[in-house]
PDB file of N, CA and C in Angstrom:
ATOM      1  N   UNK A   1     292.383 148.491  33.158  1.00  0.00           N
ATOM      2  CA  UNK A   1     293.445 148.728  32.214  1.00  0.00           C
ATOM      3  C   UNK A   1     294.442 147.582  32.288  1.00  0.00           C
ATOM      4  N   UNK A   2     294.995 147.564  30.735  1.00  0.00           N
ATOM      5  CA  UNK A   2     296.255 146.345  31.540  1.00  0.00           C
ATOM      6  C   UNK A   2     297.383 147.135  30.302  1.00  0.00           C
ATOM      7  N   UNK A   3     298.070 146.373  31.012  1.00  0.00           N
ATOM      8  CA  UNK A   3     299.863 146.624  30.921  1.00  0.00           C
ATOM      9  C   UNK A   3     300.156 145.372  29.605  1.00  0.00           C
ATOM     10  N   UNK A   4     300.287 145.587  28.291  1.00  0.00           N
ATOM     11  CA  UNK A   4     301.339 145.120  27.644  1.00  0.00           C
ATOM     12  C   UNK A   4     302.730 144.758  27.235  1.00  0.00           C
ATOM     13  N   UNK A   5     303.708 143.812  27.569  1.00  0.00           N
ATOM     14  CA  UNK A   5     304.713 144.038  27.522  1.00  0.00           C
ATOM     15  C   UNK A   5     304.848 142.664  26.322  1.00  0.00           C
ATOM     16  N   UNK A   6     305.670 143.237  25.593  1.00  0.00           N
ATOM     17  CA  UNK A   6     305.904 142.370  24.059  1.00  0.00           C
ATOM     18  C   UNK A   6     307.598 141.909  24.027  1.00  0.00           C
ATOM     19  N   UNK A   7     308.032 141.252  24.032  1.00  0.00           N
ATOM     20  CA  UNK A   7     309.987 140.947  23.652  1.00  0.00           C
ATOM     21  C   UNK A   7     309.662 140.621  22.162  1.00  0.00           C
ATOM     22  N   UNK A   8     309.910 140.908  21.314  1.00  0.00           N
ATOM     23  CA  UNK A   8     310.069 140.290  20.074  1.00  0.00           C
ATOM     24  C   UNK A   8     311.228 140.437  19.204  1.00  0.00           C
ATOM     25  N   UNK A   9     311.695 140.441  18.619  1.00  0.00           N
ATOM     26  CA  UNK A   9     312.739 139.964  17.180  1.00  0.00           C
ATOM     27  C   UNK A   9     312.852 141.886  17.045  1.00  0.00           C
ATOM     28  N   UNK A  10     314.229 142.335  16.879  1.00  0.00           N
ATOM     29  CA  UNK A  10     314.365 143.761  16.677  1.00  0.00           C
ATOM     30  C   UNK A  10     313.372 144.084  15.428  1.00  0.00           C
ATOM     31  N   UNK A  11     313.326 143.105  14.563  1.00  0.00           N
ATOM     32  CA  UNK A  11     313.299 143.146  13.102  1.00  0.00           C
ATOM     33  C   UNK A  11     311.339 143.133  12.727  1.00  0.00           C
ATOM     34  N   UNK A  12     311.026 143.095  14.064  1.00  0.00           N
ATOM     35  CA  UNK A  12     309.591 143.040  14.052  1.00  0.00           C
ATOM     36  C   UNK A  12     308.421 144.560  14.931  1.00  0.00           C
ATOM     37  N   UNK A  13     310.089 145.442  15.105  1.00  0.00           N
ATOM     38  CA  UNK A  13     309.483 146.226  15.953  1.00  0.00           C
ATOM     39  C   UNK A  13     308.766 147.554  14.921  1.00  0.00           C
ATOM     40  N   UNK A  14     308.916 147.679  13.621  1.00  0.00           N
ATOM     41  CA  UNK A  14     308.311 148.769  13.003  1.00  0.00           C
ATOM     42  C   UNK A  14     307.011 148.094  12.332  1.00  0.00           C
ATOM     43  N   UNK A  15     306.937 146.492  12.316  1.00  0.00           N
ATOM     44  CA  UNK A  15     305.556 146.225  12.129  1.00  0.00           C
ATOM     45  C   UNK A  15     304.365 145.610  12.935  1.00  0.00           C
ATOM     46  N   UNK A  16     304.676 145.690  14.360  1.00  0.00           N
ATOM     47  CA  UNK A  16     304.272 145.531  15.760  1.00  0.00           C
ATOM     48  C   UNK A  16     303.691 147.101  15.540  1.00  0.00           C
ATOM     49  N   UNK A  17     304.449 148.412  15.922  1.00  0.00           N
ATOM     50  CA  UNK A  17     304.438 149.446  15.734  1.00  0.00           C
ATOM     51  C   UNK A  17     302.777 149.912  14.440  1.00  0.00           C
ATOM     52  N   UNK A  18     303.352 149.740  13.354  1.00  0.00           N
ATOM     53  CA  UNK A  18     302.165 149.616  12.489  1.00  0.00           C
ATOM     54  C   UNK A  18     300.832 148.884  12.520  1.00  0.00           C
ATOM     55  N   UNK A  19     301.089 147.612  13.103  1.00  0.00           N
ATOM     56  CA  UNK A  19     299.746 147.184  13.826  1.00  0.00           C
ATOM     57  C   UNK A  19     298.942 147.807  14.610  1.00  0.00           C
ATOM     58  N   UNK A  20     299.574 148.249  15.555  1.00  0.00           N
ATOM     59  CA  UNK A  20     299.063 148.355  16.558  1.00  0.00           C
ATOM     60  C   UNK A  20     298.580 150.025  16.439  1.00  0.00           C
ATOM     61  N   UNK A  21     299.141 150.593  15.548  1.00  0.00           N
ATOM     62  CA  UNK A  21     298.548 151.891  14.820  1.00  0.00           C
ATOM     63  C   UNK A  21     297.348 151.761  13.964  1.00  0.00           C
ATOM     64  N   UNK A  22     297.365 150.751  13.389  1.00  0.00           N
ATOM     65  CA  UNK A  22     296.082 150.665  12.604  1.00  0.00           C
ATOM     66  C   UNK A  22     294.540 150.206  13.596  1.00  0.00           C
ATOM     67  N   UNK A  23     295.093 149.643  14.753  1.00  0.00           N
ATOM     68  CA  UNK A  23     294.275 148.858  15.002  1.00  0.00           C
ATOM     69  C   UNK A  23     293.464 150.167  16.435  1.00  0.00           C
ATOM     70  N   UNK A  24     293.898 151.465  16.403  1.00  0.00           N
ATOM     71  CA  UNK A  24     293.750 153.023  17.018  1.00  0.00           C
ATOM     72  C   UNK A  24     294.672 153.056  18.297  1.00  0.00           C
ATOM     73  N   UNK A  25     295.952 152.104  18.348  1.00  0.00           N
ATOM     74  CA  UNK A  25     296.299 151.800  19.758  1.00  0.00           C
ATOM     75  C   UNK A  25     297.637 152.914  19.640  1.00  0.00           C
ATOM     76  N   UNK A  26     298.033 153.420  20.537  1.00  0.00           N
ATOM     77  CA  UNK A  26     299.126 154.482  20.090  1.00  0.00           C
ATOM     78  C   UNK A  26     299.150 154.814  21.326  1.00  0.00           C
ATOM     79  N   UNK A  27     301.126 155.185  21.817  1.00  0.00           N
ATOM     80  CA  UNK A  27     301.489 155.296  22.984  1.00  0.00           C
ATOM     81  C   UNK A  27     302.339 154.029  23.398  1.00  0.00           C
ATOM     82  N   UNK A  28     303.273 154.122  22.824  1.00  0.00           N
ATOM     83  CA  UNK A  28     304.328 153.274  23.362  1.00  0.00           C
ATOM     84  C   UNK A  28     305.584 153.354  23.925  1.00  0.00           C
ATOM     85  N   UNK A  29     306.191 152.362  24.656  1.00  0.00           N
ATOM     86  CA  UNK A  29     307.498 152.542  25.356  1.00  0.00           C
ATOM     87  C   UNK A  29     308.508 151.732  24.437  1.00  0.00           C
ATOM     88  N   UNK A  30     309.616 151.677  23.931  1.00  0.00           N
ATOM     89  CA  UNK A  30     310.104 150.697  23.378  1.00  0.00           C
ATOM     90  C   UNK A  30     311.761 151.051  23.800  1.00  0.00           C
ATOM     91  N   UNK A  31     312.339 149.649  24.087  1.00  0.00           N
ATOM     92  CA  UNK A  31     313.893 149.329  25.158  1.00  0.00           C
ATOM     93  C   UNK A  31     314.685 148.365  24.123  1.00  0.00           C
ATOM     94  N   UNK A  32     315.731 148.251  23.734  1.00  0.00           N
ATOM     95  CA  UNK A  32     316.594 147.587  23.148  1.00  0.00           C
ATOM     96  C   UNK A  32     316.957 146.628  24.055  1.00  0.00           C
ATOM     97  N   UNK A  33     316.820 145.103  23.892  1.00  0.00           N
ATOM     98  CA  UNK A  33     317.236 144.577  25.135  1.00  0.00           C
ATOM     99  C   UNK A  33     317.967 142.906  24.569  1.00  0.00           C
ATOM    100  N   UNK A  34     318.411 142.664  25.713  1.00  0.00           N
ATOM    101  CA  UNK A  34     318.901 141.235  25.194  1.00  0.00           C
ATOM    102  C   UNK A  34     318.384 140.127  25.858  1.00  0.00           C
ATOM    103  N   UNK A  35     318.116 139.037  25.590  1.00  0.00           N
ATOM    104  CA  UNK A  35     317.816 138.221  26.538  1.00  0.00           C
ATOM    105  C   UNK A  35     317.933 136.515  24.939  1.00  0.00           C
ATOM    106  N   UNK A  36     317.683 135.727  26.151  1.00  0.00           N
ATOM    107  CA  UNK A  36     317.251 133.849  25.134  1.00  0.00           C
ATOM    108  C   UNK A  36     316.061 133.409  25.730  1.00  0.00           C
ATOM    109  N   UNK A  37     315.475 132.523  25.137  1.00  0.00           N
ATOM    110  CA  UNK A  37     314.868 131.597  25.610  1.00  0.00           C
ATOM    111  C   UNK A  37     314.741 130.592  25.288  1.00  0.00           C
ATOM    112  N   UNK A  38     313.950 129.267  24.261  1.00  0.00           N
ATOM    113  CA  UNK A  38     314.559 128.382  23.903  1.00  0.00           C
ATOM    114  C   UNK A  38     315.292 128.177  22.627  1.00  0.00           C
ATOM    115  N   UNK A  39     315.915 129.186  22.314  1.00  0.00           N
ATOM    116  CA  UNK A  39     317.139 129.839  21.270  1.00  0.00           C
ATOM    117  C   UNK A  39     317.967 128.971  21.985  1.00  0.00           C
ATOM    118  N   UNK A  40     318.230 129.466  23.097  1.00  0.00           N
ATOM    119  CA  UNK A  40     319.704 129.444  23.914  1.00  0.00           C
ATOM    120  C   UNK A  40     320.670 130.348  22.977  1.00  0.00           C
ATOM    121  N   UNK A  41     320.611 131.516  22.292  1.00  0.00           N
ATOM    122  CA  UNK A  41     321.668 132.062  21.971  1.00  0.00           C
ATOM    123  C   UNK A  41     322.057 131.668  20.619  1.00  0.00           C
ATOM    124  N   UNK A  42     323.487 131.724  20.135  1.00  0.00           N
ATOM    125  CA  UNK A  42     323.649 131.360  19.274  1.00  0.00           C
ATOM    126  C   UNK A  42     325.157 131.188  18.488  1.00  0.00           C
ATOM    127  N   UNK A  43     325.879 130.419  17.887  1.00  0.00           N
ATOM    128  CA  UNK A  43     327.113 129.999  17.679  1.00  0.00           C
ATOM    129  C   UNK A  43     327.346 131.142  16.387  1.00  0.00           C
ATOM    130  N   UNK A  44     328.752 131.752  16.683  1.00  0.00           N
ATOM    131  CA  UNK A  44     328.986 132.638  16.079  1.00  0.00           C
ATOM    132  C   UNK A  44     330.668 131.831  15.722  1.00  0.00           C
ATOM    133  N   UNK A  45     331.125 132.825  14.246  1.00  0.00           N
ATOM    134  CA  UNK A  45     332.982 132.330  13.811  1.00  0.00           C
ATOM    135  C   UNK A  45     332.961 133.944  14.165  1.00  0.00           C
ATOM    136  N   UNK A  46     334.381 134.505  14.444  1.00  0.00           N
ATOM    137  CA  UNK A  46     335.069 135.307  13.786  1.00  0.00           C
ATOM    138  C   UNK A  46     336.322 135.504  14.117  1.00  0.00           C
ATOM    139  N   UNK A  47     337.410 135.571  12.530  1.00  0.00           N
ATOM    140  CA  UNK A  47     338.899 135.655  12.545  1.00  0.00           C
ATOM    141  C   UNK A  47     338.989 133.937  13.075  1.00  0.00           C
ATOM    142  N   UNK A  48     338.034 133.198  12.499  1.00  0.00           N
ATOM    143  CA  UNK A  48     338.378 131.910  12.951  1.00  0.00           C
ATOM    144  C   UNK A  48     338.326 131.620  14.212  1.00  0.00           C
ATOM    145  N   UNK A  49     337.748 131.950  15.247  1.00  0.00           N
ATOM    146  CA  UNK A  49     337.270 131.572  16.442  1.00  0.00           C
ATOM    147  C   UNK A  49     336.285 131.057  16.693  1.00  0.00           C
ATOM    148  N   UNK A  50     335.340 130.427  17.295  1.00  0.00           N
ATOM    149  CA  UNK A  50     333.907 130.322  17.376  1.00  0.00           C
ATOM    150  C   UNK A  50     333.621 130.408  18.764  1.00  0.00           C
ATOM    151  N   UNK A  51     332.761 131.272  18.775  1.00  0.00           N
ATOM    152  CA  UNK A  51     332.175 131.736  20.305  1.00  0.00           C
ATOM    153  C   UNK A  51     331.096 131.756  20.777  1.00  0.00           C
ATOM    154  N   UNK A  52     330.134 132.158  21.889  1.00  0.00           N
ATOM    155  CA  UNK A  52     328.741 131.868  21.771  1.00  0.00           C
ATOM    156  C   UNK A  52     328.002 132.935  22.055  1.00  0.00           C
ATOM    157  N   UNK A  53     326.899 133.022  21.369  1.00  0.00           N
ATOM    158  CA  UNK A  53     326.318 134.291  21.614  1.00  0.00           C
ATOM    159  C   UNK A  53     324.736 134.508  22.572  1.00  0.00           C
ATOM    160  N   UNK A  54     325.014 134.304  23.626  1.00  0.00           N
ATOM    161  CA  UNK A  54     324.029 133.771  24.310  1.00  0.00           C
ATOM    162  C   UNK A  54     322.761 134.562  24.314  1.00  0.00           C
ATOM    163  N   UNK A  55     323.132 135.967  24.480  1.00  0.00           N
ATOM    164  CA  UNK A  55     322.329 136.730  24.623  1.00  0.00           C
ATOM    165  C   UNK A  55     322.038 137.710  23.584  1.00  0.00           C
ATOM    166  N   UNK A  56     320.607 137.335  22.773  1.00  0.00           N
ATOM    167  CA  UNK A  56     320.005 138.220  21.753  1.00  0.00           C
ATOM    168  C   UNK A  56     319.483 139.374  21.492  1.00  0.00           C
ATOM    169  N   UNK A  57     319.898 140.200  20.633  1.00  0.00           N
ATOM    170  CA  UNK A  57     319.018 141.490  20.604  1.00  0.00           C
ATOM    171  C   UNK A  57     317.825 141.406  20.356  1.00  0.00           C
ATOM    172  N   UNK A  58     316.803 141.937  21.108  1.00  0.00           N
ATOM    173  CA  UNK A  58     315.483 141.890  21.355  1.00  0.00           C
ATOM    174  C   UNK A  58     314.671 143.390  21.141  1.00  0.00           C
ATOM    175  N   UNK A  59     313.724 143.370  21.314  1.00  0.00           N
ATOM    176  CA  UNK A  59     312.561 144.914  21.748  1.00  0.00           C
ATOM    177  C   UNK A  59     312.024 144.346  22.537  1.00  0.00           C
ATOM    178  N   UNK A  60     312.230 145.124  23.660  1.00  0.00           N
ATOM    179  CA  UNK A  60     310.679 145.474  24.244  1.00  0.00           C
ATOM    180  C   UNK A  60     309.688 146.717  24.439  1.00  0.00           C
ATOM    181  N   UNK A  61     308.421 145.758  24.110  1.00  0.00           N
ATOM    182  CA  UNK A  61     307.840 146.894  23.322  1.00  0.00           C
ATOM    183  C   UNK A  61     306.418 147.250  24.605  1.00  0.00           C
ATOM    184  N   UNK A  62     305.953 148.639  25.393  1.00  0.00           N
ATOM    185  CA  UNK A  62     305.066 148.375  26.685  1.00  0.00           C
ATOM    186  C   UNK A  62     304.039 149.328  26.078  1.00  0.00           C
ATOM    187  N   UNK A  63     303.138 148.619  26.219  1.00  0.00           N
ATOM    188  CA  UNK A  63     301.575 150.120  26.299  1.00  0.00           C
ATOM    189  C   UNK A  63     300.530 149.252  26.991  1.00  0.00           C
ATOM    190  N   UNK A  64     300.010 150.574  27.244  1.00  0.00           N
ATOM    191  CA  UNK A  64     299.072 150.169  28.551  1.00  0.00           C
ATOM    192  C   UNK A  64     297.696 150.187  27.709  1.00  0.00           C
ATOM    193  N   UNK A  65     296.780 149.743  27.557  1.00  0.00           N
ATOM    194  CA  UNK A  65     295.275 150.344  26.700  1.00  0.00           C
ATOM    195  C   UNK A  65     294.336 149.769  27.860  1.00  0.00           C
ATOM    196  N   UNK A  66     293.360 150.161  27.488  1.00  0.00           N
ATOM    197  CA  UNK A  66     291.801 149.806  28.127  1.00  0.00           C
ATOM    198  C   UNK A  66     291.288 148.343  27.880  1.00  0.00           C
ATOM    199  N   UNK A  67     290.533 148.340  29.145  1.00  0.00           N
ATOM    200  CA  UNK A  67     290.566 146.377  29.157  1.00  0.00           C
ATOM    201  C   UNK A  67     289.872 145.675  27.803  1.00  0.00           C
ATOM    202  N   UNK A  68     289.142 146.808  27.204  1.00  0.00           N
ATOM    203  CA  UNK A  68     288.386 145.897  26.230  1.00  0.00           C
ATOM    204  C   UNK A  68     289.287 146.534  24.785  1.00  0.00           C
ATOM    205  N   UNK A  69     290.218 146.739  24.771  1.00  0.00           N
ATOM    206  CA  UNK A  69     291.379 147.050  23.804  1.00  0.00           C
ATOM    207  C   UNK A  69     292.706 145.706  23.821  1.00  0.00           C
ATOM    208  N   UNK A  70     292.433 144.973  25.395  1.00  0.00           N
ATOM    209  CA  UNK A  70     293.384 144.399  24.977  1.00  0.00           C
ATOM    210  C   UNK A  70     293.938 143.219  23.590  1.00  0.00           C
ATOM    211  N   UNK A  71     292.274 142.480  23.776  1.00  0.00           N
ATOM    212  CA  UNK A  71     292.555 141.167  23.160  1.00  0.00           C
ATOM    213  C   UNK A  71     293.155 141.949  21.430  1.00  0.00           C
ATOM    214  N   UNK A  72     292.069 143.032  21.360  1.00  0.00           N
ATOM    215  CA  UNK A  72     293.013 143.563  19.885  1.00  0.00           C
ATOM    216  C   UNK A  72     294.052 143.434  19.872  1.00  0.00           C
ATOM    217  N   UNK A  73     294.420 143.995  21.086  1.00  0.00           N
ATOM    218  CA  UNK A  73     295.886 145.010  20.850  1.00  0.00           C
ATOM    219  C   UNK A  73     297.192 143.194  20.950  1.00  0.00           C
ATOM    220  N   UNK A  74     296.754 142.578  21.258  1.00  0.00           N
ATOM    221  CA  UNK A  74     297.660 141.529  21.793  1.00  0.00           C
ATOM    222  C   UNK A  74     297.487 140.138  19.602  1.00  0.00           C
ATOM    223  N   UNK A  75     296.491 140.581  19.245  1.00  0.00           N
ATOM    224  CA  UNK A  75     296.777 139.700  18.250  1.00  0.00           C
ATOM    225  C   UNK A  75     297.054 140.570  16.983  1.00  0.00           C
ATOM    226  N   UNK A  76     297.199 141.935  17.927  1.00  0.00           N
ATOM    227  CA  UNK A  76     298.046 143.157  16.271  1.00  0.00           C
ATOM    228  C   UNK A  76     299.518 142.127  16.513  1.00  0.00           C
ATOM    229  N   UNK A  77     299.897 142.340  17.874  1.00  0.00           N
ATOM    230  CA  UNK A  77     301.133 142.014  18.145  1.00  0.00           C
ATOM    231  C   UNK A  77     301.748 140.947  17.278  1.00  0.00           C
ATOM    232  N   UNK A  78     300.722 139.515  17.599  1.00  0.00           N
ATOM    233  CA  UNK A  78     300.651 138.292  17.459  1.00  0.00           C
ATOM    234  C   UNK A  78     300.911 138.256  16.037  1.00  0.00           C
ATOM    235  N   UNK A  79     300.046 138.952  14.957  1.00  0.00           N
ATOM    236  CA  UNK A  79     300.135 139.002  14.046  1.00  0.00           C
ATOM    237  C   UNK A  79     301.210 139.811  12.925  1.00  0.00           C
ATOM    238  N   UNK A  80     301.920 140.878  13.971  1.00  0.00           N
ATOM    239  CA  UNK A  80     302.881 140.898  13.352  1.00  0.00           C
ATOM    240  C   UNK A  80     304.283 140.503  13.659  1.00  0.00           C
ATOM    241  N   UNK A  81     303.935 139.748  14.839  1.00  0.00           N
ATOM    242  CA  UNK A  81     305.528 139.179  14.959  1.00  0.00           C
ATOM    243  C   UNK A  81     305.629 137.757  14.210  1.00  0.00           C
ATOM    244  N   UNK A  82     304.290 136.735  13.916  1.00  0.00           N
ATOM    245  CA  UNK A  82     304.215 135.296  13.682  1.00  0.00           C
ATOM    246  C   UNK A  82     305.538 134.626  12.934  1.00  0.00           C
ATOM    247  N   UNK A  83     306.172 133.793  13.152  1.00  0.00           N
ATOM    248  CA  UNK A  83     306.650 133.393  11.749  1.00  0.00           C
ATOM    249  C   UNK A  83     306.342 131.847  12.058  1.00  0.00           C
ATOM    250  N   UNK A  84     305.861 131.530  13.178  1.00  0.00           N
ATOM    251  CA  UNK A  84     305.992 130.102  13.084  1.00  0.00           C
ATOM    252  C   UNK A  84     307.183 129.334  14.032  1.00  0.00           C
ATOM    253  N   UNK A  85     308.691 130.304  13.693  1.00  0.00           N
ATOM    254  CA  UNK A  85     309.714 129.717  14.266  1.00  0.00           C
ATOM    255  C   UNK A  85     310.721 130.113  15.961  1.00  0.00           C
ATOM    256  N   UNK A  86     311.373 129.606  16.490  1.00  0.00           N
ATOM    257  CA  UNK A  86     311.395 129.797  17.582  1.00  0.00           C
ATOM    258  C   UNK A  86     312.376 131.035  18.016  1.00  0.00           C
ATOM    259  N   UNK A  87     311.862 132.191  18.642  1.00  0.00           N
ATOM    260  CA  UNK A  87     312.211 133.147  18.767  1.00  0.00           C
ATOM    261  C   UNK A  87     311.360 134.074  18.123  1.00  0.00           C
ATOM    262  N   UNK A  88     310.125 134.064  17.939  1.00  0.00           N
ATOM    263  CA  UNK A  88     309.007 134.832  17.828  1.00  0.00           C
ATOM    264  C   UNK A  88     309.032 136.266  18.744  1.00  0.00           C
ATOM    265  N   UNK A  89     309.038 135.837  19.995  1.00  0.00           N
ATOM    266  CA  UNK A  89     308.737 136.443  21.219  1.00  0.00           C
ATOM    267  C   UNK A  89     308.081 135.645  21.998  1.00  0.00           C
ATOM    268  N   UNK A  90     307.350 136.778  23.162  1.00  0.00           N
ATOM    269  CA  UNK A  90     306.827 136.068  24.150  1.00  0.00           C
ATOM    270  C   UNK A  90     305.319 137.862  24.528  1.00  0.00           C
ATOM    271  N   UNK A  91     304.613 137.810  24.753  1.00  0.00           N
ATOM    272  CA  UNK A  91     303.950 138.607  25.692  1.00  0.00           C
ATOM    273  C   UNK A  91     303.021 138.154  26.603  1.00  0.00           C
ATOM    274  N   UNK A  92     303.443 139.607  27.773  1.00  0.00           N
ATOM    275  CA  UNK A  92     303.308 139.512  28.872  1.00  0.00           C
ATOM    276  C   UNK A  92     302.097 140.329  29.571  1.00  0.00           C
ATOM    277  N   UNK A  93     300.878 139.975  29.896  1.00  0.00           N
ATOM    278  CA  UNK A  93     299.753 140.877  30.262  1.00  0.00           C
ATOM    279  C   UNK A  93     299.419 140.970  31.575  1.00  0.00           C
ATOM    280  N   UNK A  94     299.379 142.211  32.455  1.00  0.00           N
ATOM    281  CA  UNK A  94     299.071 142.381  33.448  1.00  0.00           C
ATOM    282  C   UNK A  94     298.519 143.397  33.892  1.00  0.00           C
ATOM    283  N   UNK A  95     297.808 143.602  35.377  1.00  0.00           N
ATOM    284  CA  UNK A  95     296.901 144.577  35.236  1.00  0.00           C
ATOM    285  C   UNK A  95     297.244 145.956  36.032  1.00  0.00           C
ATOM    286  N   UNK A  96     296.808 146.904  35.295  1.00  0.00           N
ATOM    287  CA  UNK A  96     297.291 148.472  35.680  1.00  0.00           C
ATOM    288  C   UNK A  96     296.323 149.220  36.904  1.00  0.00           C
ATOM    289  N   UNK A  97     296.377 149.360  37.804  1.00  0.00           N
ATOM    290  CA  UNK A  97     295.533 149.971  39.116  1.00  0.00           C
ATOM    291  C   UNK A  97     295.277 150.980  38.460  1.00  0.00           C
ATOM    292  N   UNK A  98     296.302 152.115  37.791  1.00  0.00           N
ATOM    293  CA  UNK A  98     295.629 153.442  37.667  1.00  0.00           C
ATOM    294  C   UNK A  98     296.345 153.884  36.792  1.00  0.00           C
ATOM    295  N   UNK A  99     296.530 154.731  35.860  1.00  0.00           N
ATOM    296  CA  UNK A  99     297.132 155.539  35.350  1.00  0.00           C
ATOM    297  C   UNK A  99     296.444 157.302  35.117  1.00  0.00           C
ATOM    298  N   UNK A 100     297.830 158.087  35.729  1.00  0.00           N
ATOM    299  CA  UNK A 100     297.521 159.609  35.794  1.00  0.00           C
ATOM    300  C   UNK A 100     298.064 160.636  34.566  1.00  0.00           C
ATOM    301  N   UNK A 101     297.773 161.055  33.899  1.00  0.00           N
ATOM    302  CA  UNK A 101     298.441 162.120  33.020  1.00  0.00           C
ATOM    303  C   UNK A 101     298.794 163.420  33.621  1.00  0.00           C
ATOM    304  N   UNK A 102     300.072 163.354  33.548  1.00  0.00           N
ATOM    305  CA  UNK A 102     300.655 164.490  34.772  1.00  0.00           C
ATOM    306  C   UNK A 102     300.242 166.093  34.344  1.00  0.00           C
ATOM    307  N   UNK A 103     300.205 166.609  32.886  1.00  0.00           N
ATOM    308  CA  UNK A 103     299.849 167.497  32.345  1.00  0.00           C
ATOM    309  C   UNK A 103     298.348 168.270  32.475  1.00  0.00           C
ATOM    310  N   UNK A 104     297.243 166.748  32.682  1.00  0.00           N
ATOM    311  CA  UNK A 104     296.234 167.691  32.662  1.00  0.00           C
ATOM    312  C   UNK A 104     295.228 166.943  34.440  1.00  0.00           C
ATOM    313  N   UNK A 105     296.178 166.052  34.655  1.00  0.00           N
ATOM    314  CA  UNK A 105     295.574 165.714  36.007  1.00  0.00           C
ATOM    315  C   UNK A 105     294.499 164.585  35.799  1.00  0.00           C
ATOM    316  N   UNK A 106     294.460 164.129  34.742  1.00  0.00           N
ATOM    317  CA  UNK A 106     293.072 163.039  34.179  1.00  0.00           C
ATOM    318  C   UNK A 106     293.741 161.854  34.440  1.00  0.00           C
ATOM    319  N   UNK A 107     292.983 160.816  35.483  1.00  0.00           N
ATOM    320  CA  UNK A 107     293.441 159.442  35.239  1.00  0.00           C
ATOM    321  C   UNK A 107     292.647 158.820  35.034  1.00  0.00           C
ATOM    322  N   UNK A 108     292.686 157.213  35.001  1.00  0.00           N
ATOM    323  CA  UNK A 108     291.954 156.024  34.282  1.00  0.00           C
ATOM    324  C   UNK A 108     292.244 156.242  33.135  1.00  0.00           C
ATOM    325  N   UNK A 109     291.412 156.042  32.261  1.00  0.00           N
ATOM    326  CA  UNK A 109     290.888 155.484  31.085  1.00  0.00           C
ATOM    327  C   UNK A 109     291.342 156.624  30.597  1.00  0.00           C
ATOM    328  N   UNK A 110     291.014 158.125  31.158  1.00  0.00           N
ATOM    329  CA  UNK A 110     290.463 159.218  30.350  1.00  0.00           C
ATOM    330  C   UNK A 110     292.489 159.540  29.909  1.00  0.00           C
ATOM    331  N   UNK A 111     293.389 158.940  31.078  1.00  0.00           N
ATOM    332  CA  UNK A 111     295.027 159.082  30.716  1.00  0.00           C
ATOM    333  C   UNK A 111     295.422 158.580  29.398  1.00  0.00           C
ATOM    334  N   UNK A 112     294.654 157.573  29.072  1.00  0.00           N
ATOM    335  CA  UNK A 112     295.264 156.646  28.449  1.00  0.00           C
ATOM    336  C   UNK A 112     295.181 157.414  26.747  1.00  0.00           C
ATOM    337  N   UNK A 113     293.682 158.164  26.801  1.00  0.00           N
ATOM    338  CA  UNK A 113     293.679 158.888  25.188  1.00  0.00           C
ATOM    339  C   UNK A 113     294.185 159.855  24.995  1.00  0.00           C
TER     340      UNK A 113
END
């Protein structure tokens, strides 16, 4: 199993979401978060001031799927965050030892559906 973790653009999180629905993947975590990277942030006015806004509103977006789900599940992502320009995102893949479903006691693979 592996671990998906996506940062992308707030503005990309209901069609990340829809991808990754079409593509049978379902079960997600999603965090409002801030962070830069080679943005560095960004120059803001207001009331005539100018200040800096270093740190961006982001998603992060986590689901775990089955190893031969990932490469899908990673160019739903790809494909719906693309624009070309900087501040796309970034994802992050790593691998899951186990996962348990506390309700019916099933882990591996069988947690994940």
């Amino acid at each position: 199993m592996k671990r998906i973790e996506a940062v992308v653009r707030v503005s990309s999180l209901e069609a990340v979401k829809e991808a990754l629905e079409a593509e049978g993947i379902f079960g997600l975590t999603v965090e409002q978060v801030r962070g830069y990277g080679r943005q560095f942030g960004r120059t803001d006015r207001y009331q005539g001031s100018t200040y800096a806004m270093n740190l961006l509103p982001k998603s992060k977006i986590v689901t775990v799927v089955r190893d031969e789900d990932c490469e899908t599940a990673i160019q739903a992502i790809v494909s719906a965050c693309h624009t070309g320009e900087i501040g796309d995102g970034k994802i992050f893949v790593s691998e899951v030892l186990d996962a348990i479903r506390i309700r019916t006691g099933e882990s591996g693979d069988a947690a994940l559906q």
